[in-house]
N, C-alpha and C. Protein backbone atom coordinates (compact mmCIF):
# COMPACT_ATOMS: atom_id res chain seq x y z
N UNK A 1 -29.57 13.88 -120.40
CA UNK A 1 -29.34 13.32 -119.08
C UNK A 1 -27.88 13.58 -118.68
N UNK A 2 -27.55 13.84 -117.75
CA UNK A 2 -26.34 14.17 -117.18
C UNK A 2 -25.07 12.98 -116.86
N UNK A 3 -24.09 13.29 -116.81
CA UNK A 3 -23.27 12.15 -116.25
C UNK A 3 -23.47 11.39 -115.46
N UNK A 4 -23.71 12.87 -114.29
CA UNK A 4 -23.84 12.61 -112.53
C UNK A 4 -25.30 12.70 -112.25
N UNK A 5 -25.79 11.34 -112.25
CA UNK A 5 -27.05 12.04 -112.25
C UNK A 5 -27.61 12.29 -110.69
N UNK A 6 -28.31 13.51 -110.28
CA UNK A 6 -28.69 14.22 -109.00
C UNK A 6 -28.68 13.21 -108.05
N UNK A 7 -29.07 11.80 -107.82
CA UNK A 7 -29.20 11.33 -106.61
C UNK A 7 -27.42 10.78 -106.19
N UNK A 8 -26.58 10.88 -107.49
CA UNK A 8 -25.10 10.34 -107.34
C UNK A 8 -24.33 11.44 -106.82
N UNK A 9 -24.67 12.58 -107.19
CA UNK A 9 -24.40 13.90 -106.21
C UNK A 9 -24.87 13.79 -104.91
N UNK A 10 -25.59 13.79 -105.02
CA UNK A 10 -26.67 13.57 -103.31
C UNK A 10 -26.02 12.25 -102.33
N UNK A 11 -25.36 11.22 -103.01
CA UNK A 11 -24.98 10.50 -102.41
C UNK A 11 -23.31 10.70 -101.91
N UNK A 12 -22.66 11.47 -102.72
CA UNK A 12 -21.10 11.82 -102.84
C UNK A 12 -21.58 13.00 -101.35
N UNK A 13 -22.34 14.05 -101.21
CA UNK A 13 -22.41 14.83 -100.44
C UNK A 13 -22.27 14.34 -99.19
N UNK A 14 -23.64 13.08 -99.17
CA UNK A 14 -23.66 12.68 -97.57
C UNK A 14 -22.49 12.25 -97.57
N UNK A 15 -21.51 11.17 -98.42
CA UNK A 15 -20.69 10.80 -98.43
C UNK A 15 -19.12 11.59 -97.48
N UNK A 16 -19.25 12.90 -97.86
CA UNK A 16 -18.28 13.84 -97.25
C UNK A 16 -19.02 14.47 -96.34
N UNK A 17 -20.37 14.61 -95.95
CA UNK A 17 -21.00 14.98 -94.57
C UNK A 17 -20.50 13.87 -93.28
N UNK A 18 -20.58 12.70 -93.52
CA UNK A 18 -20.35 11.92 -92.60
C UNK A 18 -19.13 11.81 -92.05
N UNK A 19 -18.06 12.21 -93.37
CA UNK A 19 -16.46 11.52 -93.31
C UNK A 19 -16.11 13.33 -92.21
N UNK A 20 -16.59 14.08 -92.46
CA UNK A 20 -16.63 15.75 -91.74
C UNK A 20 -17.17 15.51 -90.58
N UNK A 21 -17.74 14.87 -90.13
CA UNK A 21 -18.78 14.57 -89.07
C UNK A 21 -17.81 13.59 -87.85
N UNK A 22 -17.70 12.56 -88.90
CA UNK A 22 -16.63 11.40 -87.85
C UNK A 22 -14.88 11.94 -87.95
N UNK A 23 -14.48 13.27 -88.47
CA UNK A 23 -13.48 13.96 -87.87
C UNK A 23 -12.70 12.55 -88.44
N UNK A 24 -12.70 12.55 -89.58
CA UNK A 24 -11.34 11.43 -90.64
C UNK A 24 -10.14 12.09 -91.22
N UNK A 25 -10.55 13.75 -91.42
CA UNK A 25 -9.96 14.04 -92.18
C UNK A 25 -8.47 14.64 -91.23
N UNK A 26 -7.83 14.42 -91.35
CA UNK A 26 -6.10 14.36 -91.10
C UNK A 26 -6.00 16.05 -90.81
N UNK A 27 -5.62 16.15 -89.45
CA UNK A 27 -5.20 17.38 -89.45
C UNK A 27 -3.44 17.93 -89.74
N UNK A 28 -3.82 19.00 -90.04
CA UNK A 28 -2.35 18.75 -91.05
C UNK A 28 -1.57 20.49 -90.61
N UNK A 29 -2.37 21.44 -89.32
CA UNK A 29 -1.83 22.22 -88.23
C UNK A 29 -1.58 21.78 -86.97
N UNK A 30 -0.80 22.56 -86.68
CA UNK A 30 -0.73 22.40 -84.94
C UNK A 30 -1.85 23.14 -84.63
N UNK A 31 -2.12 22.21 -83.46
CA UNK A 31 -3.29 22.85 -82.66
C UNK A 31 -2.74 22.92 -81.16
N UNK A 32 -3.06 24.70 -80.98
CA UNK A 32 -2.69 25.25 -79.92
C UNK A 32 -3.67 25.51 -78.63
N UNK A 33 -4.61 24.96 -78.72
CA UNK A 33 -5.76 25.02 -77.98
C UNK A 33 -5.72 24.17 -77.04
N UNK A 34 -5.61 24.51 -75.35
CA UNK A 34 -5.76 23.57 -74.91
C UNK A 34 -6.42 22.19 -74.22
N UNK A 35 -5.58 21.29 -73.67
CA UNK A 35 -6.16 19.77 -74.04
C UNK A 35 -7.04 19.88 -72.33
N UNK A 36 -8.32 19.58 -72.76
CA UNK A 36 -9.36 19.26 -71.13
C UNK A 36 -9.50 17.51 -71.81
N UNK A 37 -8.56 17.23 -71.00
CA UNK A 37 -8.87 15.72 -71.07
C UNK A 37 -8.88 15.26 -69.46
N UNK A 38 -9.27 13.98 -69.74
CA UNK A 38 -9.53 13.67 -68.07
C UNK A 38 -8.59 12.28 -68.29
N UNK A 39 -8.15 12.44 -69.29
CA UNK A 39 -7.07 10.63 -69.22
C UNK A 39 -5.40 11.71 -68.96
N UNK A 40 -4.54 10.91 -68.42
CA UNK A 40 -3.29 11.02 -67.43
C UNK A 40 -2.38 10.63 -68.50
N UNK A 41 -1.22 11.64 -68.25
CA UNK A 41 0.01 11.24 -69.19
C UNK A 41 0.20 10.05 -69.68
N UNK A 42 0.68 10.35 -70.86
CA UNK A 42 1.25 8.93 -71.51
C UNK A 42 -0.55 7.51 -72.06
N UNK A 43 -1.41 8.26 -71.16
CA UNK A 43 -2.48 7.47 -71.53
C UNK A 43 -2.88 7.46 -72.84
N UNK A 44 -3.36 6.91 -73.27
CA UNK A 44 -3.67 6.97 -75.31
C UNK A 44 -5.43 7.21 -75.28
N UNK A 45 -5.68 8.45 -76.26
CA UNK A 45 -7.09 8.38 -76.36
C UNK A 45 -7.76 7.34 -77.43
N UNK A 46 -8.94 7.15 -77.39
CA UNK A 46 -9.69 6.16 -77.70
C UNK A 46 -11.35 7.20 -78.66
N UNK A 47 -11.97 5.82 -78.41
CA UNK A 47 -13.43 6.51 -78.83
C UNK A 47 -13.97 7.01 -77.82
N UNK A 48 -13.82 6.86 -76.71
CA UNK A 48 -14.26 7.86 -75.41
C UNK A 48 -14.06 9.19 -75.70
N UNK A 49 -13.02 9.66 -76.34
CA UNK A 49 -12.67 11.08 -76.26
C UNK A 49 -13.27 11.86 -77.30
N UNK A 50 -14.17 11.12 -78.38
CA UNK A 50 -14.91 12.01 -79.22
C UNK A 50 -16.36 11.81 -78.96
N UNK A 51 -17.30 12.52 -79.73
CA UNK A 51 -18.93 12.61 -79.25
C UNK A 51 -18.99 11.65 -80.05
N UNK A 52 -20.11 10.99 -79.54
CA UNK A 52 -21.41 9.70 -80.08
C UNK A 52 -21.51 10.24 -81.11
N UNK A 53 -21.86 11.10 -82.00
CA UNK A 53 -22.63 11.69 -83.29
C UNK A 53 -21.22 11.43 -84.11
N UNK A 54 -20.15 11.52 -84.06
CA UNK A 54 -18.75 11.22 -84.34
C UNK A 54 -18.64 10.04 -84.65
N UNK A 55 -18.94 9.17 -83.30
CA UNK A 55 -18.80 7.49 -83.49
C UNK A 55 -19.99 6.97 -84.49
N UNK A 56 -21.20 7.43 -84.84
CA UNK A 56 -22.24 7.39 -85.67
C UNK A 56 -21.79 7.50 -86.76
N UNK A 57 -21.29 8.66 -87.05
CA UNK A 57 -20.67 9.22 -88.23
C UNK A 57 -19.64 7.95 -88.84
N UNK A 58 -18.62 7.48 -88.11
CA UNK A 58 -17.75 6.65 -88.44
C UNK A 58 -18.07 5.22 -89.02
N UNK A 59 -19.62 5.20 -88.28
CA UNK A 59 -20.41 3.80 -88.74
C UNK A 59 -20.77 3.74 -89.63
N UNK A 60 -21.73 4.82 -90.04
CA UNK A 60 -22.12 5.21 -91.50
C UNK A 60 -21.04 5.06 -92.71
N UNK A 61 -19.95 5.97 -92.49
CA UNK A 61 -19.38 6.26 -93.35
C UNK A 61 -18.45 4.60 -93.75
N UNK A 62 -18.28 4.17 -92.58
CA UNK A 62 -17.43 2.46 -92.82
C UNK A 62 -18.93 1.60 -93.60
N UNK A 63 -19.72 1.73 -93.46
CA UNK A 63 -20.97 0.76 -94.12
C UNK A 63 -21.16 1.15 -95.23
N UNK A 64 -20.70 2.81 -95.74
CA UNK A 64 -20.88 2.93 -97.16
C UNK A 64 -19.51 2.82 -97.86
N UNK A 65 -18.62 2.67 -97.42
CA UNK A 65 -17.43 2.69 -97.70
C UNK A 65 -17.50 1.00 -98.04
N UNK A 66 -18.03 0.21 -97.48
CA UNK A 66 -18.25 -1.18 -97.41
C UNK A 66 -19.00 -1.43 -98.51
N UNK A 67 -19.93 -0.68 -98.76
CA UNK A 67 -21.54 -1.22 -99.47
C UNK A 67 -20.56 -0.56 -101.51
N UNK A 68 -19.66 -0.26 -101.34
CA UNK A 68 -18.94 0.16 -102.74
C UNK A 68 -18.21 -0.58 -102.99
N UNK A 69 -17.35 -1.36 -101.38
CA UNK A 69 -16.01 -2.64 -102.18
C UNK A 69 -15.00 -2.07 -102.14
N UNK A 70 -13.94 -2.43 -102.23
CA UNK A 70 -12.51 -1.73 -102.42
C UNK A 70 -12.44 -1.16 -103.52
N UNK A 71 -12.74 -1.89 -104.77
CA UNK A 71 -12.22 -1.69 -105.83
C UNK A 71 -13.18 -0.07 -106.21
N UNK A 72 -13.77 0.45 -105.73
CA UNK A 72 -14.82 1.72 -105.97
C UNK A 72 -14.68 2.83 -104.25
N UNK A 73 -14.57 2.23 -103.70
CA UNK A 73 -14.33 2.64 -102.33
C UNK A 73 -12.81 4.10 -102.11
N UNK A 74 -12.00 3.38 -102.69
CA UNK A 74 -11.20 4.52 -102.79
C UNK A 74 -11.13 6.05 -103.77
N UNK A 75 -11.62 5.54 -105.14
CA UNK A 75 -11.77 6.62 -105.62
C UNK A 75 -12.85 7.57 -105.29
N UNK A 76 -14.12 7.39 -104.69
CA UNK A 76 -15.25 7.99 -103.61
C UNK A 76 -14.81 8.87 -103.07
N UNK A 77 -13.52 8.15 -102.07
CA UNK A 77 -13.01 8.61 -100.91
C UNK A 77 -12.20 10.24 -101.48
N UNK A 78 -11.22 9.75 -102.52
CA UNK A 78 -10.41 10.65 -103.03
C UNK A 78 -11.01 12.13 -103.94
N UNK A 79 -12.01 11.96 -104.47
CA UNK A 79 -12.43 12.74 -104.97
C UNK A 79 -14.09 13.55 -103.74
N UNK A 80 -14.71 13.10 -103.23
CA UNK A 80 -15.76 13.33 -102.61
C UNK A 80 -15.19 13.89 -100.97
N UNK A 81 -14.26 12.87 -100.14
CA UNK A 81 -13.68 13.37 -98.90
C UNK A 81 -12.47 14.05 -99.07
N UNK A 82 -11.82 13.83 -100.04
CA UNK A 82 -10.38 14.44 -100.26
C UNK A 82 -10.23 15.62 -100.86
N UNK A 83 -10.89 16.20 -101.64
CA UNK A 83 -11.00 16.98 -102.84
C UNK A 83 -10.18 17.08 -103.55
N UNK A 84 -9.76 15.77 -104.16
CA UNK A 84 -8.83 15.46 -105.50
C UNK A 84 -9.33 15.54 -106.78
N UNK A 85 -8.89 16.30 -107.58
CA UNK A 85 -8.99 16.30 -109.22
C UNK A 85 -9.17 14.61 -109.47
N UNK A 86 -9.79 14.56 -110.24
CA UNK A 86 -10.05 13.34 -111.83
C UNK A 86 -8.80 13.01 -112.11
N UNK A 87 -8.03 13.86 -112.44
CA UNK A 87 -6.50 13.67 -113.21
C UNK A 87 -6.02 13.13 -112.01
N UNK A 88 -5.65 13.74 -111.22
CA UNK A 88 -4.57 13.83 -109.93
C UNK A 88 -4.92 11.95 -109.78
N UNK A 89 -6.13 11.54 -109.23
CA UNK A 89 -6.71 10.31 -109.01
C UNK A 89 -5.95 9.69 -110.14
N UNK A 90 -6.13 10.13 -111.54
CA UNK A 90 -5.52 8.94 -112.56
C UNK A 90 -4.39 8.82 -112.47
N UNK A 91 -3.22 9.81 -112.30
CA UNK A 91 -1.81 10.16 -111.98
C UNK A 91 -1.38 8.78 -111.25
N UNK A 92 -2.03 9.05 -109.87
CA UNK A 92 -1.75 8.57 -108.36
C UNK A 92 -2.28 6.76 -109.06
N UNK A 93 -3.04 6.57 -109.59
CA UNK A 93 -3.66 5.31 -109.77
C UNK A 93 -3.06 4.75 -111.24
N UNK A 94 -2.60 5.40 -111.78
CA UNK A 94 -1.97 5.10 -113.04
C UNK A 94 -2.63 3.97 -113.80
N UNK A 95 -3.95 5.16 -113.84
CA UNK A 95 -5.19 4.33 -114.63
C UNK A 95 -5.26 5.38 -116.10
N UNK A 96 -5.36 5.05 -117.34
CA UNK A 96 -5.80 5.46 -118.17
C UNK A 96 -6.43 6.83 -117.93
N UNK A 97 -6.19 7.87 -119.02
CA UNK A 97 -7.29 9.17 -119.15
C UNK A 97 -8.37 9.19 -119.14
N UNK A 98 -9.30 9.66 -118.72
CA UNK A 98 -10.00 9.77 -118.51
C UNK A 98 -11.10 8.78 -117.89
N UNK A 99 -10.47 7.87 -116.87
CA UNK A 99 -11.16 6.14 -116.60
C UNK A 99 -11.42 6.72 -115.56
N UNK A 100 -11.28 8.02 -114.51
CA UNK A 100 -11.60 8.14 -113.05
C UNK A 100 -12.89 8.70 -113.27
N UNK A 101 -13.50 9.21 -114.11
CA UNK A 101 -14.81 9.99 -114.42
C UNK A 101 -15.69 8.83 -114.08
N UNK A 102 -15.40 7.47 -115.33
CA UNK A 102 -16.59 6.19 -115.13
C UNK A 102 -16.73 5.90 -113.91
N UNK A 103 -15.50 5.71 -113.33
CA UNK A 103 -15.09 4.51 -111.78
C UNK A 103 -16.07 5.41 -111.14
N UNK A 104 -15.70 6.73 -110.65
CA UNK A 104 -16.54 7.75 -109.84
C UNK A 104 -17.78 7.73 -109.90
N UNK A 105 -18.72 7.63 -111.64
CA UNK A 105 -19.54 7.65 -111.60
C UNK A 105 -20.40 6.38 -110.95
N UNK A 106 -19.57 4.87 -111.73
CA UNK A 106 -19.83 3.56 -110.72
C UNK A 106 -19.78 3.80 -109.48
N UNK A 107 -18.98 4.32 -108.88
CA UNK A 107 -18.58 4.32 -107.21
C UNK A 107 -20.12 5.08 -106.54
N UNK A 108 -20.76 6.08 -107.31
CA UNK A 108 -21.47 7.05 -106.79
C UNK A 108 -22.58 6.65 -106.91
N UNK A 109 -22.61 5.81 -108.52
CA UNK A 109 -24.30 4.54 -108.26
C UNK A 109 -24.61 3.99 -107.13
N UNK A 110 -23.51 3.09 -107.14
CA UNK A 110 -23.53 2.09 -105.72
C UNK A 110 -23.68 2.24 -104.61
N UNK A 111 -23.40 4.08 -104.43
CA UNK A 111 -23.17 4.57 -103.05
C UNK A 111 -24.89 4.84 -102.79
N UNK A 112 -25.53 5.64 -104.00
CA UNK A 112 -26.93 6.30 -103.97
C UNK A 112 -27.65 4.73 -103.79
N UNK A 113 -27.43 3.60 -104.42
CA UNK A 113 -28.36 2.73 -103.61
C UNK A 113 -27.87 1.95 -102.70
N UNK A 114 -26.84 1.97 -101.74
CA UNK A 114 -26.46 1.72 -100.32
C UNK A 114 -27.79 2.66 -99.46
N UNK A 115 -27.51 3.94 -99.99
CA UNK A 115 -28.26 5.37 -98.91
C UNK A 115 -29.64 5.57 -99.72
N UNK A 116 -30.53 5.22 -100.65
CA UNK A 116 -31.61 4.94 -100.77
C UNK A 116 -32.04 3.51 -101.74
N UNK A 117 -32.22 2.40 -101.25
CA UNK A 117 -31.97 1.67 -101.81
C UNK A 117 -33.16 1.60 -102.39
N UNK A 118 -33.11 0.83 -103.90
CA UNK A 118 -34.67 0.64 -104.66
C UNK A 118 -35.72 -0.35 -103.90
N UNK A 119 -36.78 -0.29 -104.10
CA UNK A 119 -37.76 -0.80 -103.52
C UNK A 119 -38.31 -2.51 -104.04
N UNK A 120 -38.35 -3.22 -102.84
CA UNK A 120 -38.17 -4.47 -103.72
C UNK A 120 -39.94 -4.72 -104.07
N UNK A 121 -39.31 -5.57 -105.03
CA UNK A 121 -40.81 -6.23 -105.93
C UNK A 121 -41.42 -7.18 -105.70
N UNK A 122 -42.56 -7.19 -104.69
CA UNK A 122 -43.26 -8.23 -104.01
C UNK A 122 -44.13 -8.69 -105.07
N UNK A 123 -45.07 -8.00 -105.75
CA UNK A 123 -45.57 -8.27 -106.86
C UNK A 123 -45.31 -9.88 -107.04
N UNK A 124 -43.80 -9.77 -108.04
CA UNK A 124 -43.66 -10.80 -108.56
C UNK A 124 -43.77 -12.29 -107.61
N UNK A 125 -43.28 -12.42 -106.49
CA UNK A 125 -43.69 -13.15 -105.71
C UNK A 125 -44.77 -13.52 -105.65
N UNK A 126 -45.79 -12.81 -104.61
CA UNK A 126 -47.41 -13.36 -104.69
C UNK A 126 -47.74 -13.86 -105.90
N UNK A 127 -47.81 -13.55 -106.82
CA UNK A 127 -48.28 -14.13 -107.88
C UNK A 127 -47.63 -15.66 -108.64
N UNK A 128 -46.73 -16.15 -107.94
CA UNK A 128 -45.84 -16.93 -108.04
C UNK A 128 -46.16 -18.46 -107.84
N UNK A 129 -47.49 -19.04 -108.04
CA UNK A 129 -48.51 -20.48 -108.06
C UNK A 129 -48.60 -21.27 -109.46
N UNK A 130 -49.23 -21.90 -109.40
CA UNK A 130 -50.05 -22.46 -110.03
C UNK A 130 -51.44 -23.31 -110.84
N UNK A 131 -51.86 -22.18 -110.18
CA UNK A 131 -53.34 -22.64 -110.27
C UNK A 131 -54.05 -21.44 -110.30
N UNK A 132 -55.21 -21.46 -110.08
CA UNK A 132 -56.39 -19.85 -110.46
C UNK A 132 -56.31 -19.55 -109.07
N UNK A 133 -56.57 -18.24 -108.96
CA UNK A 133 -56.47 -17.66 -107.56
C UNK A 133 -57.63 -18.42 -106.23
N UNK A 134 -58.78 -19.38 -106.95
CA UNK A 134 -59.16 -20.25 -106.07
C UNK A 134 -58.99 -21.58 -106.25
N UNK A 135 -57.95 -21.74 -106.50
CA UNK A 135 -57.92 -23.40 -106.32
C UNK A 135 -57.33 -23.45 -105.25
N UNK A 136 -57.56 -24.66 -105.01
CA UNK A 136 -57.28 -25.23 -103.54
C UNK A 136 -57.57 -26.87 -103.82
N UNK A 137 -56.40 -27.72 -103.91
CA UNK A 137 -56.01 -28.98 -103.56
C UNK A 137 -57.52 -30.01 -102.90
N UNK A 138 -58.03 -30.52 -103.03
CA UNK A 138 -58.95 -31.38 -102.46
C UNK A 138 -58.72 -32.47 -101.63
N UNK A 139 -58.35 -32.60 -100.16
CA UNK A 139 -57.58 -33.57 -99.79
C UNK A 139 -58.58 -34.92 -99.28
N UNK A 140 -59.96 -35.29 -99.64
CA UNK A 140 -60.37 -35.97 -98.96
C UNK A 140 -60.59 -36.75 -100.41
N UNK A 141 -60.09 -36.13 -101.51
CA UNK A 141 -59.97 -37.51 -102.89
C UNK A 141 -58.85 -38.06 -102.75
N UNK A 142 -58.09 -38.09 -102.09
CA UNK A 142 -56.82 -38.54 -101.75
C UNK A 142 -57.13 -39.40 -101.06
N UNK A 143 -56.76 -41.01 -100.68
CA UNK A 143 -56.60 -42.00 -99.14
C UNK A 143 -55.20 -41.05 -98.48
N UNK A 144 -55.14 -42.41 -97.56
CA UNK A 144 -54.01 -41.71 -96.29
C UNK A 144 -52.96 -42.37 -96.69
N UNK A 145 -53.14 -43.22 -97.66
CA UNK A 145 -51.32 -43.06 -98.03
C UNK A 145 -51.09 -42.08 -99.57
N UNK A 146 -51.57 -41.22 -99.45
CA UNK A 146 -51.54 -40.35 -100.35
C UNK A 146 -51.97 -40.64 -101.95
N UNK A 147 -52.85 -41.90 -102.20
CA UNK A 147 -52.76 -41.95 -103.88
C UNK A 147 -54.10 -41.70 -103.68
N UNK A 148 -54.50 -41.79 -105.12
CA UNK A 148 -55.80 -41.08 -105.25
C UNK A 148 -56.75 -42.78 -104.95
N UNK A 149 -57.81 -43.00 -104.87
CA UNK A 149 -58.71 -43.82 -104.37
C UNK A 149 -59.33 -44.06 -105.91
N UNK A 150 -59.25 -45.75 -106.16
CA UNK A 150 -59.46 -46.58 -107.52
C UNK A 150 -60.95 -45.76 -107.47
N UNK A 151 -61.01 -45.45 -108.87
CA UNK A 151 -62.58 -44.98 -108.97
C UNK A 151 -63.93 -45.75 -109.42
């Protein structure tokens, strides 16, 4: 069995599909292309100025970013949206050798059942009585102040 096992890959992917999608990642050129905006000097852009599928993207990616916690949330981020080395992460976090492999792998559990979560167990419920599947209470041996009637 593998470290990573396939659905913790599958979950790290969408993970950096979404964060690519909602345009997180820091541009780090000048961009010479010019600006068709319809907001007026000095005005500040907002979420108006990117597409809906963007603002989607941003939802997703904050609910799984959420559904991991802080304490798992960043190393996700760093290795899956960032494309940071294992090491580099331990360096920067000045966590023990080889401890960013586990965290990652925790971080990537949690993430695969945020984005397919297991299926709950009704089973155990229904079956959850006491008595045979036809019993049924007899309420006319009972009086009306509830005790049973001297026999």
């Amino acid at each position: 069995m593998p470290f990573f096992p396939a659905e913790t890959i599958s979950a790290g992917e969408t993970l950096l599909d979404d964060f690519t999608r909602a345009q997180l990642q820091p541009r780090i050129t000048s961009s010479w292309e010019p600006r068709l905006s319809s907001r007026g000097k000095g005005e500040r852009g907002g979420l108006a100025d990117i597409a809906a599928s963007a603002i989607e993207a941003r939802r997703r990616f904050a609910g799984a970013m959420e559904a991991m916690g802080p304490e798992l949330a960043g190393v996700a981020a760093d290795v899956c949206c960032f494309g940071k080395g294992l090491e580099l992460v331990e360096r920067e976090r000045q966590w023990p050798v080889r401890s960013a492999k586990l965290m990652l792998r925790t971080a990537l559990l949690a993430l695969a059942r945020h984005y397919a979560p297991p299926p709950r167990n009704t089973e155990r419920r229904r079956n959850h009585h006491w008595g045979a599947d036809d019993f049924r209470p007899a309420a006319e041996a009972y009086g009306s102040s509830g005790n049973r009637p001297p026999a």
